[in-house]
Protein backbone atom coordinates (compact mmCIF):
# COMPACT_ATOMS: atom_id res chain seq x y z
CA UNK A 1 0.00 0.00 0.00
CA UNK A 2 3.00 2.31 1.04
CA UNK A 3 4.76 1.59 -2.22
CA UNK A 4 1.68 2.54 -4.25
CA UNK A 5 1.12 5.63 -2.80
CA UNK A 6 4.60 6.78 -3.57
CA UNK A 7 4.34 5.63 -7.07
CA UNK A 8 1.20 7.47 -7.56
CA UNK A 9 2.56 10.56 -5.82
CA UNK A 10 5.26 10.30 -8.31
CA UNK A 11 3.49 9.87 -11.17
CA UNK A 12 1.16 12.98 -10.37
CA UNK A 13 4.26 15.17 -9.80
CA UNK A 14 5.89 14.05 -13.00
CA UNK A 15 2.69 14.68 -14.88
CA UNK A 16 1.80 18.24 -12.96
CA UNK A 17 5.41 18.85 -14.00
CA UNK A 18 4.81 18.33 -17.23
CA UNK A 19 1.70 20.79 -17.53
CA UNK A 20 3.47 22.87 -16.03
CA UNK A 21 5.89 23.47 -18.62
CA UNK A 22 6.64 26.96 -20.26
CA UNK A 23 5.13 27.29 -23.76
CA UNK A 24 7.44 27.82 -26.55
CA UNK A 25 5.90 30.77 -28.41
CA UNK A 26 7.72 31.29 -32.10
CA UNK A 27 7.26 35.05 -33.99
CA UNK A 28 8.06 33.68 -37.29
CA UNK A 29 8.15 36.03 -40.62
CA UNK A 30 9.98 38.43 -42.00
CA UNK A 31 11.24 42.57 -41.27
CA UNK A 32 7.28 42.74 -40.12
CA UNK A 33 7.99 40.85 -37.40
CA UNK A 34 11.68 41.29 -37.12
CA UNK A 35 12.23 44.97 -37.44
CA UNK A 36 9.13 46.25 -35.27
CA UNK A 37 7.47 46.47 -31.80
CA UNK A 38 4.44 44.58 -31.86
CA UNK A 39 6.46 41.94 -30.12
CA UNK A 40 7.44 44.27 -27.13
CA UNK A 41 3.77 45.43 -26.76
CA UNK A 42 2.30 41.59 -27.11
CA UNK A 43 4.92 40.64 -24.49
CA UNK A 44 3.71 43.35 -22.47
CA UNK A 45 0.55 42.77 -22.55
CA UNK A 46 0.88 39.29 -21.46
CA UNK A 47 2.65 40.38 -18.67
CA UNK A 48 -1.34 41.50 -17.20
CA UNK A 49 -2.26 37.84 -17.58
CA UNK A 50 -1.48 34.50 -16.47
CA UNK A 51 0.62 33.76 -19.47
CA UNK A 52 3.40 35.82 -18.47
CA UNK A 53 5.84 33.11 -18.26
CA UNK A 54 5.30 32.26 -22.05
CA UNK A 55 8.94 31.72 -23.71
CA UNK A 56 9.52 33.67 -27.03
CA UNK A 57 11.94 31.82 -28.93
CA UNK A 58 13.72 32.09 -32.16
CA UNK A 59 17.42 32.51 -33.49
CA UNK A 60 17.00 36.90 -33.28
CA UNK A 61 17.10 39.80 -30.83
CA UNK A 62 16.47 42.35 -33.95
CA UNK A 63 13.82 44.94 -32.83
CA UNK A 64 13.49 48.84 -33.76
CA UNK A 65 14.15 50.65 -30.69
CA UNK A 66 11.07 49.73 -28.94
CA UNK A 67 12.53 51.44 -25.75
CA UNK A 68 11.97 48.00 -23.49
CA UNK A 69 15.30 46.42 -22.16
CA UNK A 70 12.88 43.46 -19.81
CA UNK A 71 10.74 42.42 -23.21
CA UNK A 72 11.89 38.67 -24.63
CA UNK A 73 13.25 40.01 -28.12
CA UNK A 74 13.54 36.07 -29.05
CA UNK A 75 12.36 35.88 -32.64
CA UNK A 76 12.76 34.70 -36.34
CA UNK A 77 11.47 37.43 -38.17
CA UNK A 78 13.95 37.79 -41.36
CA UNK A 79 14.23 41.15 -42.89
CA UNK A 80 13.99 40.61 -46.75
CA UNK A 81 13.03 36.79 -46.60
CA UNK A 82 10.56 35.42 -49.08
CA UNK A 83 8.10 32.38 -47.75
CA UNK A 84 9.20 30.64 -51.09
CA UNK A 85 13.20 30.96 -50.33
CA UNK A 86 12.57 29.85 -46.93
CA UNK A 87 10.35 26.27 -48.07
CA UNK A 88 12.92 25.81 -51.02
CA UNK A 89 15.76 26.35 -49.05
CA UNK A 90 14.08 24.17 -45.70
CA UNK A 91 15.36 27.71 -43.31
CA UNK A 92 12.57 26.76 -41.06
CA UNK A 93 13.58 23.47 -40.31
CA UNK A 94 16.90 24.36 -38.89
CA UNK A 95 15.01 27.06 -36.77
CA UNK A 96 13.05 25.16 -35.28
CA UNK A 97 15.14 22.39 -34.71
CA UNK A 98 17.54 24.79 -32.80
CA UNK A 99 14.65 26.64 -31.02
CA UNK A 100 10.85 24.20 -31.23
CA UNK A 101 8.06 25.90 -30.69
CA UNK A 102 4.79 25.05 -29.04
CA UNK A 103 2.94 27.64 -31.02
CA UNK A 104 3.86 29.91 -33.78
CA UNK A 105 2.33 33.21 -36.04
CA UNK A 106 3.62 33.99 -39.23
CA UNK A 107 3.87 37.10 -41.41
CA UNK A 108 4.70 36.09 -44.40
CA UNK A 109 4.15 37.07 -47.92
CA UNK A 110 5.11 40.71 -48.31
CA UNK A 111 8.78 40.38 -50.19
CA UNK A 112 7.40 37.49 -52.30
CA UNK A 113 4.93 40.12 -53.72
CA UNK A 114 6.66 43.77 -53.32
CA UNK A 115 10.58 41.71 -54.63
CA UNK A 116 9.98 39.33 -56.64
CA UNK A 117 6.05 39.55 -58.31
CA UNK A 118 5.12 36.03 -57.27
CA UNK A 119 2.20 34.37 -57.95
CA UNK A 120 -0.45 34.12 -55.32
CA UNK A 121 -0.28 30.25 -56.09
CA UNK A 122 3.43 29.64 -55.22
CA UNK A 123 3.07 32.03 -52.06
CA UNK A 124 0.42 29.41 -51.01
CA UNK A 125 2.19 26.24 -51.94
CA UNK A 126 5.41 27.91 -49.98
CA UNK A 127 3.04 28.36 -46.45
CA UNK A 128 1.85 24.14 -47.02
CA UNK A 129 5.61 23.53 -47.17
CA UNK A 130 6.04 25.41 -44.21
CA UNK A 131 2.96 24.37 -42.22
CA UNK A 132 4.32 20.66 -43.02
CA UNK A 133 7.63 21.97 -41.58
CA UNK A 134 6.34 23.26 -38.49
CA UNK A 135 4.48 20.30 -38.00
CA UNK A 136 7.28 17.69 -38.32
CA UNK A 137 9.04 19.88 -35.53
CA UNK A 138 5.90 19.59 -33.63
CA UNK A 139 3.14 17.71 -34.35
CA UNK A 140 0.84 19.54 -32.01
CA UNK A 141 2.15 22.87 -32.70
CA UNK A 142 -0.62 25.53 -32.99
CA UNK A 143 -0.26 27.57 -35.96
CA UNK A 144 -1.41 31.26 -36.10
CA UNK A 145 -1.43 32.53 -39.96
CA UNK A 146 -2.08 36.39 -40.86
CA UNK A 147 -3.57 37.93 -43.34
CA UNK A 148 -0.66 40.18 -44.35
CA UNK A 149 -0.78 44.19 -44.25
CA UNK A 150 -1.02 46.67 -46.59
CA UNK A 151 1.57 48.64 -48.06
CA UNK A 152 2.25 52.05 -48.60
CA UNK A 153 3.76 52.23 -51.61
CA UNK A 154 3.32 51.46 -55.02
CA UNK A 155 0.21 49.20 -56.52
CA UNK A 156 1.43 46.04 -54.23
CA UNK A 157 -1.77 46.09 -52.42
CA UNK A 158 -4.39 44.43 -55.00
CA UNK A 159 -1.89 41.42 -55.07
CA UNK A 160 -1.88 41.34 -51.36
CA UNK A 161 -5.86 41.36 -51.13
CA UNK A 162 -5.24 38.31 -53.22
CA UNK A 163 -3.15 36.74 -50.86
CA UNK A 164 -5.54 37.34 -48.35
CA UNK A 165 -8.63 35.97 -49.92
CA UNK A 166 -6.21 32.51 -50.76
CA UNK A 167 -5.04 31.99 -47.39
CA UNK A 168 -8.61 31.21 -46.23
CA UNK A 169 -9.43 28.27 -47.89
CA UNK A 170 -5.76 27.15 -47.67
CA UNK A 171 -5.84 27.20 -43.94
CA UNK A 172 -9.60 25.88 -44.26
CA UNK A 173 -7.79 23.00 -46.51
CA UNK A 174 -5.33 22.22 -44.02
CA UNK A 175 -7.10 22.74 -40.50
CA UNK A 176 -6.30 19.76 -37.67
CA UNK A 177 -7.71 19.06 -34.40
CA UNK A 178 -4.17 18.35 -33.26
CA UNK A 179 -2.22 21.15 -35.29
CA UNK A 180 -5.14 23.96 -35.99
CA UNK A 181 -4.57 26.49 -37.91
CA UNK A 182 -6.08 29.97 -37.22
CA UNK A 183 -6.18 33.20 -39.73
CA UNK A 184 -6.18 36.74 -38.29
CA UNK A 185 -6.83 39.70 -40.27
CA UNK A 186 -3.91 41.99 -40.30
CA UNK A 187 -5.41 44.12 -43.56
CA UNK A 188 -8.53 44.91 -42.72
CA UNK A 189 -8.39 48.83 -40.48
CA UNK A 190 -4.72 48.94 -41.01
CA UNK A 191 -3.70 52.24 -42.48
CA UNK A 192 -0.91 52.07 -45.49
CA UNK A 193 -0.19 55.65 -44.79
CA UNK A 194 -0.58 56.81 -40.63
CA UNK A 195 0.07 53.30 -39.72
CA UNK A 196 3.34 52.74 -41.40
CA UNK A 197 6.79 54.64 -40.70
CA UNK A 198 8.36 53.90 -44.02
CA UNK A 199 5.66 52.69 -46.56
CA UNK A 200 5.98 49.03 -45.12
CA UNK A 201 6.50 48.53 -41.55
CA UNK A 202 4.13 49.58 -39.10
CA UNK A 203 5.02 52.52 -36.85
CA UNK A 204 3.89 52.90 -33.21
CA UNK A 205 0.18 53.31 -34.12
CA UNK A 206 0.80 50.21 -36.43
CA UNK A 207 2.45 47.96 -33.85
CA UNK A 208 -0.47 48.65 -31.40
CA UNK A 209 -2.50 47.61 -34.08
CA UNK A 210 -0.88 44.20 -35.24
CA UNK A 211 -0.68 43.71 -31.15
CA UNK A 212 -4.11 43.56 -30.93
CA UNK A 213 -4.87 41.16 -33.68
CA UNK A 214 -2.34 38.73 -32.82
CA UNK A 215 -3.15 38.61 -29.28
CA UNK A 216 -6.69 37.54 -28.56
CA UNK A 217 -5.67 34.84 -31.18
CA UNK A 218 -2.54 33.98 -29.13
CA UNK A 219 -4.19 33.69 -25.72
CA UNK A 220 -7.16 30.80 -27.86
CA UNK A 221 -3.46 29.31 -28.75
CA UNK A 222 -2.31 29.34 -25.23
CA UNK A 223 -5.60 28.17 -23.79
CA UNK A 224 -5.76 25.37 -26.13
CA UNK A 225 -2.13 24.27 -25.20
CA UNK A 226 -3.24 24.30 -21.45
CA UNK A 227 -6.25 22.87 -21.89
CA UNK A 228 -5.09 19.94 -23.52
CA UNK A 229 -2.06 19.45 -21.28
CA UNK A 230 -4.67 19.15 -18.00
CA UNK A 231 -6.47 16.14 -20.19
CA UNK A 232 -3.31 14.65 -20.80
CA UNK A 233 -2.17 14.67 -16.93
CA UNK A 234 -5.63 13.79 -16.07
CA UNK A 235 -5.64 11.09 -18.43
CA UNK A 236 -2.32 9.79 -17.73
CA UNK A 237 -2.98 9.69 -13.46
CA UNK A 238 -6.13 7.65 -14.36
CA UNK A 239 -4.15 5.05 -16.43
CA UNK A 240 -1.36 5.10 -14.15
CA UNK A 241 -3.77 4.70 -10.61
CA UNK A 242 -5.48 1.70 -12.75
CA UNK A 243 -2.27 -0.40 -13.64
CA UNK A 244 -1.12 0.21 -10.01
């Protein structure tokens, strides 16, 4: 009786442990999420909540002078990077095997389009390779996919809308319960002139905005993460109390 008790105690604390652990949060994309401060404000804003331990992780520390020396600058956001160089060349697979990643949101798109004049189609077959990347890191990871911003500058924005109306049924196409994939709308109320320092990336009144559409999405991520980590301890003290 002694010695089952102990095993069980064990076995709960090993599984609370695991429940316990930090989620791995990745900002994945390019300047838009390299070069900015929507990751200092998101940060910050978790800091309110009870996901303040929530580890940002990537291979950067690149930011624009968002004026916050506490803020986890972890990131891979690559100034300049297409979504199509990065699934030909398999980038994200070394990323993630150096830093894995519980959940991830990607920007992506914008240099395909305002480079390199890609077609929507090949933008879209880039974000499957990469989705399948992500998920052979993790094959639970939760996958948060926006719906790019405007620019500007130039006549880059009728392509983007076209991005934007693809990646619906994409994400519809490749939805899991394990590995969901959620879209957030990034275009829609952002400005391509007050909201954007330089014609591209977002300013202060920018940031605030892209803060606010990736977090309520984030926090669903994080909840889901939880949520299923509590079924998986209580699942796993039931099986464990029955084969004692």
């Amino acid at each position: 009786m002694v010695s089952f008790k102990l095993f069980s105690l064990t076995t709960l604390a090993a599984v609370v442990t695991a429940q316990n652990a930090t989620i791995r949060y990745m900002p994945f994309g390019d300047s838009i999420t390299e070069i900015i401060c929507w990751r200092a404000k998101l940060w910050e804003k978790l800091q309110t909540t009870e996901w303040k331990s929530v580890d940002f992780v990537g291979s950067g520390k690149t930011e624009n002078n968002c004026k916050d020396t506490k803020y986890d600058r972890d990131n891979e956001g690559h100034s300049g990077f297409l979504a199509i160089d990065i699934a030909n060349k398999k980038q994200l697979d070394g990323w993630l095997q150096k830093n894995p990643a519980d959940v991830i949101t990607m920007h992506l798109g914008t240099n395909d389009i305002v480079q390199q004049n890609k077609a929507v189609a090949d933008i879209i077959k880039a974000f499957t390779t990469l989705v399948s990347t992500m998920r052979t890191s993790n094959p639970k990871m939760k996958i948060i996919v926006a719906q790019i911003i405007p620019m500007g500058t130039g006549s880059y924005n009728t392509k983007i809308q076209d991005l934007n109306k693809a990646i619906i049924p994409w994400a519809t196409g490749l939805n899991s319960t394990d590995s969901p994939i959620w879209v957030v709308d990034q275009y829609t109320g952002f400005s391509g002139s007050s909201d954007l320092r330089d014609g591209v990336h977002p300013n202060d009144s920018g940031d605030t905005k892209m803060m606010n559409v990736w977090y309520p999405a984030l926090v669903n991520a994080l909840q889901v993460i939880k949520s299923a980590r509590l079924s998986e301890r209580d699942g796993e003290v039931v099986e464990r109390r029955f084969v004692a």
